[in-house]
Protein backbone atom coordinates (compact mmCIF):
# COMPACT_ATOMS: atom_id res chain seq x y z
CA UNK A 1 0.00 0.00 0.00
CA UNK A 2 1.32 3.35 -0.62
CA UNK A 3 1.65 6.49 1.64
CA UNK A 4 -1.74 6.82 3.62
CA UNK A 5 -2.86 9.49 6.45
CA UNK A 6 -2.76 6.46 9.19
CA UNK A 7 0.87 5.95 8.71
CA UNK A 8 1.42 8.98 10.26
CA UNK A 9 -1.28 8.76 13.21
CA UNK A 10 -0.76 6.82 16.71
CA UNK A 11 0.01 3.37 17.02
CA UNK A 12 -2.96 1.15 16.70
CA UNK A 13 -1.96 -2.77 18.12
CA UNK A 14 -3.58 -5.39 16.24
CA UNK A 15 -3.76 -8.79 17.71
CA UNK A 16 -5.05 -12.08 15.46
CA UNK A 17 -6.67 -15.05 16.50
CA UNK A 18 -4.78 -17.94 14.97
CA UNK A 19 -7.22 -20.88 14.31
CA UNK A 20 -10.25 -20.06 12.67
CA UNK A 21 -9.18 -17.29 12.23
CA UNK A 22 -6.22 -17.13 9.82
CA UNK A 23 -5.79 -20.66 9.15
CA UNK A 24 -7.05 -24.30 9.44
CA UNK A 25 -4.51 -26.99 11.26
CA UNK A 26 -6.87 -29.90 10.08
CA UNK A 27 -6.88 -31.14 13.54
CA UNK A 28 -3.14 -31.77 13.75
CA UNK A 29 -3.42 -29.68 16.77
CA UNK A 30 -5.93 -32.72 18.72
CA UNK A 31 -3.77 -35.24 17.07
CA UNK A 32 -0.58 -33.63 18.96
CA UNK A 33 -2.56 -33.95 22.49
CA UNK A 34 -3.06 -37.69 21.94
CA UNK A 35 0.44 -38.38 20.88
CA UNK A 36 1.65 -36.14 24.23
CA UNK A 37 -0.74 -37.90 26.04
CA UNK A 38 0.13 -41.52 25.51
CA UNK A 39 4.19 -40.04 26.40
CA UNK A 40 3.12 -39.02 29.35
CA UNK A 41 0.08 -41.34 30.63
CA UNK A 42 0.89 -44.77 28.59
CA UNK A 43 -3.05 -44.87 27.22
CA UNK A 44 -4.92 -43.56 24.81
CA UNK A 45 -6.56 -40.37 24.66
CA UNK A 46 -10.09 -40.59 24.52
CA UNK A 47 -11.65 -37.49 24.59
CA UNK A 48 -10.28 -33.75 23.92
CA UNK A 49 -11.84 -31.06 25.57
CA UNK A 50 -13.31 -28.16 23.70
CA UNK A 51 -11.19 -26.24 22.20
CA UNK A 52 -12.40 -23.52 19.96
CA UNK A 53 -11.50 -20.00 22.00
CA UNK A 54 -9.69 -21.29 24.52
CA UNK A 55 -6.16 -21.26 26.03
CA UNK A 56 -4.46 -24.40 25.65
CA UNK A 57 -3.87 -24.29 29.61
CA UNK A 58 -7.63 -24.24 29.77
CA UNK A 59 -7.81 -26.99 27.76
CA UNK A 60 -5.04 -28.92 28.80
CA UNK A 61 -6.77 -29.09 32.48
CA UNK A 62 -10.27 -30.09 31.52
CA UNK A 63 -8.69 -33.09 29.35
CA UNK A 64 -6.85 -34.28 31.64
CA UNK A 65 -9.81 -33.84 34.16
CA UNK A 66 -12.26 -35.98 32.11
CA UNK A 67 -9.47 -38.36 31.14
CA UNK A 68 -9.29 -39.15 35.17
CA UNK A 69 -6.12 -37.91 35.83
CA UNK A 70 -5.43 -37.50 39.61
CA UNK A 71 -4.51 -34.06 40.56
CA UNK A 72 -5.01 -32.63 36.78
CA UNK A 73 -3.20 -29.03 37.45
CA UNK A 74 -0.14 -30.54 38.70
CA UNK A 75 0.49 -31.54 35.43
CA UNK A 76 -0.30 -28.62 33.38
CA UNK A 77 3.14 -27.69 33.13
CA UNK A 78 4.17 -30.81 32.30
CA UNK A 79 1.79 -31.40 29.40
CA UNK A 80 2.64 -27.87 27.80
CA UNK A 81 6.28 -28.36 27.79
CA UNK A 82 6.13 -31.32 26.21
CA UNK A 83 3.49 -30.22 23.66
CA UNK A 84 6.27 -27.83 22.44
CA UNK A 85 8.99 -30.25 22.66
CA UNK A 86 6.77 -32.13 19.80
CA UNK A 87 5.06 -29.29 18.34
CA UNK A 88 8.30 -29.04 15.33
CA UNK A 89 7.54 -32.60 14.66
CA UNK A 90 3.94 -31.52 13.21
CA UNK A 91 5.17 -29.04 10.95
CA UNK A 92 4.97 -31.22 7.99
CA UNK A 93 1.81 -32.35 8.81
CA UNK A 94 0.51 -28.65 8.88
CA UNK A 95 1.59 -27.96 5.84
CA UNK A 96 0.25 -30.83 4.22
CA UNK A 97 -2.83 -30.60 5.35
CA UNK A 98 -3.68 -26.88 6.56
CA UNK A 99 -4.64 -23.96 4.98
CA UNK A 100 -4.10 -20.25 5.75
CA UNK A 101 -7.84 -19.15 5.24
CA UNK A 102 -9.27 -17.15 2.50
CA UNK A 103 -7.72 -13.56 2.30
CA UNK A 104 -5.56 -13.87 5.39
CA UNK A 105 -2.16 -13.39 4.02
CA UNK A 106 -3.27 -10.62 2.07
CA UNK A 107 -4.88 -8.89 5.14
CA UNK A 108 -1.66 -9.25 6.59
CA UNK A 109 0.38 -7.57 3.86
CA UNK A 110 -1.95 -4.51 3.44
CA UNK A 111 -1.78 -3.60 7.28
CA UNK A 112 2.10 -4.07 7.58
CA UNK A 113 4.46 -1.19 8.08
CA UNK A 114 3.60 2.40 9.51
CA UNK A 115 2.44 2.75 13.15
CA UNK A 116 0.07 -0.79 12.61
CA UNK A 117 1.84 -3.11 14.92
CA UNK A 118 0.15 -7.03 14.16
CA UNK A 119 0.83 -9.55 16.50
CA UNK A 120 -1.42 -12.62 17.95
CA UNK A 121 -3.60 -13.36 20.36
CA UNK A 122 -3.91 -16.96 20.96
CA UNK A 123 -5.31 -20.37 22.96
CA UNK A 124 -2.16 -22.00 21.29
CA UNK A 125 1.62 -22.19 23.19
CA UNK A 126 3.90 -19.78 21.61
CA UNK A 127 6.11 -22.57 19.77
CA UNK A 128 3.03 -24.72 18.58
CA UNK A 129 1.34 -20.90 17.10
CA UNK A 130 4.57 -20.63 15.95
CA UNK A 131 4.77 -23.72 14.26
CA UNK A 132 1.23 -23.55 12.51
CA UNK A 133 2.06 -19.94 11.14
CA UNK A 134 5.77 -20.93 9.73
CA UNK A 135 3.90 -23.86 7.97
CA UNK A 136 1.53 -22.19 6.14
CA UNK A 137 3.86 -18.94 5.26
CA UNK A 138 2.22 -16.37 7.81
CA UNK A 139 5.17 -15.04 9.80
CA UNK A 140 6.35 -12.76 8.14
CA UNK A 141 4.13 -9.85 8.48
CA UNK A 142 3.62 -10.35 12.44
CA UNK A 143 6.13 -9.44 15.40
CA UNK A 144 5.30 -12.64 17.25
CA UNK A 145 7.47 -10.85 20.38
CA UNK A 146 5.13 -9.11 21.40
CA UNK A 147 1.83 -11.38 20.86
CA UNK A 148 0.35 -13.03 23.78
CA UNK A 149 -0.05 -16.95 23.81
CA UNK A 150 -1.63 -20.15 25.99
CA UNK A 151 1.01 -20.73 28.28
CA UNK A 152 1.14 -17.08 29.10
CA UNK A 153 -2.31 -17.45 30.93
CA UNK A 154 -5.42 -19.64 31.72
CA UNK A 155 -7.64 -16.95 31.02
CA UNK A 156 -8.03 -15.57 27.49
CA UNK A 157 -8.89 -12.21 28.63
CA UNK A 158 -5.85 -11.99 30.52
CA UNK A 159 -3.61 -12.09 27.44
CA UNK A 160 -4.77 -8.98 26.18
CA UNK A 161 -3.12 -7.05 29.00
CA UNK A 162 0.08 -9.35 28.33
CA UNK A 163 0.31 -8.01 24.51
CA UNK A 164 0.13 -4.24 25.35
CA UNK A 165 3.17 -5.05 28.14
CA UNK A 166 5.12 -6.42 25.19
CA UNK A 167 4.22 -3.98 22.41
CA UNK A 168 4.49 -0.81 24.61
CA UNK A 169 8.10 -2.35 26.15
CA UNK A 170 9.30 -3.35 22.68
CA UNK A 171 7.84 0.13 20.48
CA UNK A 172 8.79 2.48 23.94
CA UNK A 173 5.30 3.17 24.61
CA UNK A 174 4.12 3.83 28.27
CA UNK A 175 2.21 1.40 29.59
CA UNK A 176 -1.56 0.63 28.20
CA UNK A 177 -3.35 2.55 31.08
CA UNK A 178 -4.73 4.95 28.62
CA UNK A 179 -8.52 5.41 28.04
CA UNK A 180 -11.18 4.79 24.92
CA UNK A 181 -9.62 7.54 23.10
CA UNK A 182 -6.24 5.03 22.75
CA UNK A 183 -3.86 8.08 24.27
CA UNK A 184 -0.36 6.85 24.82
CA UNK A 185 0.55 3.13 24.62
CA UNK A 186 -2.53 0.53 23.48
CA UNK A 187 -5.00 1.28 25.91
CA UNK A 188 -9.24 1.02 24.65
CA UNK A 189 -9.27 1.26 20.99
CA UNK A 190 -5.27 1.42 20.25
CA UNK A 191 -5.85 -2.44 20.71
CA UNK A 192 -7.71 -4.60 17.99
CA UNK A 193 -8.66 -7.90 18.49
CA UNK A 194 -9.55 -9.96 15.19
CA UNK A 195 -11.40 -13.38 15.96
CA UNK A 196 -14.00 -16.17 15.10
CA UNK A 197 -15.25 -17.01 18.43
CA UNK A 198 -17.41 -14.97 20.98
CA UNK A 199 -14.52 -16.34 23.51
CA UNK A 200 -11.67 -13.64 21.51
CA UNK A 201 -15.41 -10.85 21.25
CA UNK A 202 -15.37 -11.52 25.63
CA UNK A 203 -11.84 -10.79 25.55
CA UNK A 204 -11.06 -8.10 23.70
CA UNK A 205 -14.51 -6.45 25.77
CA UNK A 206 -13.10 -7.31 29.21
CA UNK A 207 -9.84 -5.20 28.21
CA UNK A 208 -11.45 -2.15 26.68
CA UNK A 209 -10.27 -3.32 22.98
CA UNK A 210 -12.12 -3.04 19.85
CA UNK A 211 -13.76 -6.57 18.89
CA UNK A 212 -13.89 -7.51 15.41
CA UNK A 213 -15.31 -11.00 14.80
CA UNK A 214 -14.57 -13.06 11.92
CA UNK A 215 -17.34 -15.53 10.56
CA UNK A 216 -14.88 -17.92 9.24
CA UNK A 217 -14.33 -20.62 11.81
CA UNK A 218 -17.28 -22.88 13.34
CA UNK A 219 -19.10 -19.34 14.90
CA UNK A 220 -21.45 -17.62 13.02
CA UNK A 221 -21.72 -13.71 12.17
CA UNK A 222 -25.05 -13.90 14.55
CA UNK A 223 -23.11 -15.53 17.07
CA UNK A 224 -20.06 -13.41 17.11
CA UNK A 225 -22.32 -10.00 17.22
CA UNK A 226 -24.73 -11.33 20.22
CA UNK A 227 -21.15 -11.74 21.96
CA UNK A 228 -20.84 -8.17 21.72
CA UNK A 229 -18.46 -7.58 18.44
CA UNK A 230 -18.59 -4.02 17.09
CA UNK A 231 -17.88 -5.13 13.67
CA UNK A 232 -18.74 -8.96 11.70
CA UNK A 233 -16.69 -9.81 8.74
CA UNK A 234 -17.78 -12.84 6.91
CA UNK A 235 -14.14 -13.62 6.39
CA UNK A 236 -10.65 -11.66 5.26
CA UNK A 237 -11.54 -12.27 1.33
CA UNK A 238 -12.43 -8.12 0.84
CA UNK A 239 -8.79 -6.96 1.79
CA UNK A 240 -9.95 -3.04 1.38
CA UNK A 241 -12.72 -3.61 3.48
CA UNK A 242 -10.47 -5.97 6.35
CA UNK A 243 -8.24 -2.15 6.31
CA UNK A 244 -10.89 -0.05 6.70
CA UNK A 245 -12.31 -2.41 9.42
CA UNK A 246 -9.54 -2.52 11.67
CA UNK A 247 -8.13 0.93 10.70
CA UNK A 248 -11.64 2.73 11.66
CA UNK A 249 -9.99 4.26 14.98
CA UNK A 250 -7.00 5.84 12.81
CA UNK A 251 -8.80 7.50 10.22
CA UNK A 252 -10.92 8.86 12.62
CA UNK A 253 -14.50 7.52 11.38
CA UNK A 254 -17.42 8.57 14.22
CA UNK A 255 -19.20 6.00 16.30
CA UNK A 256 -21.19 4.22 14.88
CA UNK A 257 -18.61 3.32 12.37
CA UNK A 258 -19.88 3.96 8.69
CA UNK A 259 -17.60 3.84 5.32
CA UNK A 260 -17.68 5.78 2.79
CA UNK A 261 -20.37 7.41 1.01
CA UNK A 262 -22.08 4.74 -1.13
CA UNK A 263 -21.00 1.81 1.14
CA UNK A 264 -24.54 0.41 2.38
CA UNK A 265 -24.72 -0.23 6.13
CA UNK A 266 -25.79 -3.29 7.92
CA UNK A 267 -26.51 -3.98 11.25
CA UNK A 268 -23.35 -5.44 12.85
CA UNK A 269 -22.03 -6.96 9.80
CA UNK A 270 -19.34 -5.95 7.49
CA UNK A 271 -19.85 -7.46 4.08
CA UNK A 272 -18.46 -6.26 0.57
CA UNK A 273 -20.34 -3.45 0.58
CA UNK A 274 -19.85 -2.20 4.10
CA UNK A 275 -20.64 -1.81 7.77
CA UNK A 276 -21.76 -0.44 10.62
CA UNK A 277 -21.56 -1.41 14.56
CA UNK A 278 -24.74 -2.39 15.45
CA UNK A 279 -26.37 -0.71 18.57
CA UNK A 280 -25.48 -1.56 21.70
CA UNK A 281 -23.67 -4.35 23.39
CA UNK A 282 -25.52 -8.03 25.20
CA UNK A 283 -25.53 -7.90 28.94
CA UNK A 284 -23.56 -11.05 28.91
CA UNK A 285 -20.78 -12.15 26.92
CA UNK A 286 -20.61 -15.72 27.91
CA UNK A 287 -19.36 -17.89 25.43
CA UNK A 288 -20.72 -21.66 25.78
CA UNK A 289 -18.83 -24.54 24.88
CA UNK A 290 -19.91 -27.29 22.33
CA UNK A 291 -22.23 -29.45 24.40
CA UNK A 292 -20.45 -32.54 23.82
CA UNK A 293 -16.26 -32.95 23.69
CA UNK A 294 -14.70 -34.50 20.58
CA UNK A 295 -14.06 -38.24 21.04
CA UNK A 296 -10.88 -39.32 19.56
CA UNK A 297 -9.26 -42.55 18.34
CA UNK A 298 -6.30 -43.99 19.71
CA UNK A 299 -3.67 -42.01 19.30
CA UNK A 300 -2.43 -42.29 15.73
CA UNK A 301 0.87 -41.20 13.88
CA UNK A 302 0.66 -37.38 13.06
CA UNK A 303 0.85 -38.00 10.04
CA UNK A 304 -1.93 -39.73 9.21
CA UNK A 305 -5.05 -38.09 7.97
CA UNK A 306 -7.34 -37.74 11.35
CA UNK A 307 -11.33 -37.92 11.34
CA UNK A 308 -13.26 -34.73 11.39
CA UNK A 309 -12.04 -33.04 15.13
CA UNK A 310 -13.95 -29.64 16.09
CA UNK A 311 -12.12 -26.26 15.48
CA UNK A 312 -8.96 -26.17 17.28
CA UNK A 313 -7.41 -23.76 19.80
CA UNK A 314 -7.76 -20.37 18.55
């Protein structure tokens, strides 16, 4: 892109959801569980927990809580270290069989440079995100220093907080204390949050961020804006629209957020044609979690083309 007014305006953070929301793993992520499983507990895994939105650590505990294990948390630690001992081992896999989603790398290239600083904000471990990015050619246009990951914290909504530390210590920002108007540092809308599950919407609410939901994982766009999102993309495919989206606090567009003259407005939704934040935020922002957890096979070489698992950490 060439020379545009926001390069020269404040910093705006913009964190991405991984799974779902940038690319599909295909499940290689469930298949790595099993295989760290059987290292660790000489059985099977037989069932995963949930894992769209969540942090790995959350879902690390619940699966080994339903898979009986005696005192679970002690061996949280455990688990994730040796999920990123193996997580290189999967890389082939990924890029076998995952895809970086429709318009994502392209989304990614038009916000890069100038005061946009993209990073991620993910359920996965930092070397298994890692991993999954490198294999399907998404590094390069995100400083992965100063994203926020699963093992950083149990809590999604805590890893917000965690990305403005980095950014503002790496780009010599003060800290994110300011208010809605962004100020100094990433504070309220200075901070983006781009994701396809109402558990990265609760998040990026809880810290005062912007919330832009993507329809492109196993959410829909009516889920995504009864979680609260101001804006609903259908996916990254329009990459003019994904900039003017997530660039709507730099150019200095009024609340409710409309596009230029001629786009039509819709409530909540971005589409092709435009968009506009739909009045009002839900009282509650409670995500729920698929009503039943994936069963899996046996553990089976990572390699090996799994059955259909649910979306994976995000």
């Amino acid at each position: 892109m060439g020379e545009t007014p926001w390069r020269s305006a404040r910093d705006l953070l913009v964190l991405w959801d991984v799974d779902g929301t940038l690319l599909s793993a295909d499940g290689v992520g469930a298949e790595l569980y099993s295989a760290v499983f059987l290292g660790m507990f000489g059985r099977s895994l037989e069932v995963v927990a949930p894992m769209a939105g969540r942090t790995d650590r959350a879902i690390i505990l619940e699966t080994l809580t339903l898979a009986g294990v005696p005192e679970p948390r002690r061996h949280v630690d455990g688990f994730i270290a040796n999920l990123a001992a193996e997580a290189p081992s999967v890389q082939a896999a990924l890029a076998a069989r995952g895809r970086a989603l429709p318009g994502a790398a392209a989304a990614l290239a038009a916000l890069a440079g100038g005061r946009v600083h993209q990073s991620v904000l993910t359920g996965n471990i930092r070397v298994l995100a890692e991993v999954k990015l490198a294999a399907l050619g998404l590094c390069d246009r995100l400083d992965l220093c100063i994203g926020a990951y699963g093992d950083d914290h149990e809590e999604r909504a805590e890893l917000v907080q965690v990305a403005r530390r980095r950014a503002a210590a790496v780009h010599g920002r003060p800290p994110a204390t300011a208010g809605p108007d962004g100020g100094p540092g990433y504070g309220g809308a200075a901070t983006v949050v781009v994701g396809d599950t109402p558990l990265d919407i609760a998040a990026a609410l809880a810290a005062g961020a912007r919330a832009v939901g993507v329809a492109s994982g196993s959410f829909s766009a009516a889920d995504l804006r009864s979680a609260g999102a101001d804006v609903v993309l259908p996916d990254l495919t329009a990459t003019k629209l994904v900039v003017k989206t997530l660039l709507a606090e730099l150019r200095g567009l009024p609340r409710p957020w409309r596009l230029a003259p001629g786009y039509a407005a819709f409530r909540g939704t971005a589409t092709r044609t435009g968009l506009r934040r739909f009045p009002g935020y839900r009282d509650s922002h409670r995500a729920t979690a698929p009503s039943a957890p994936p069963r899996l096979a046996a553990a089976t070489p990572l390699s090996a083309a799994p059955p259909r698992t649910p979306a994976s950490t995000a």
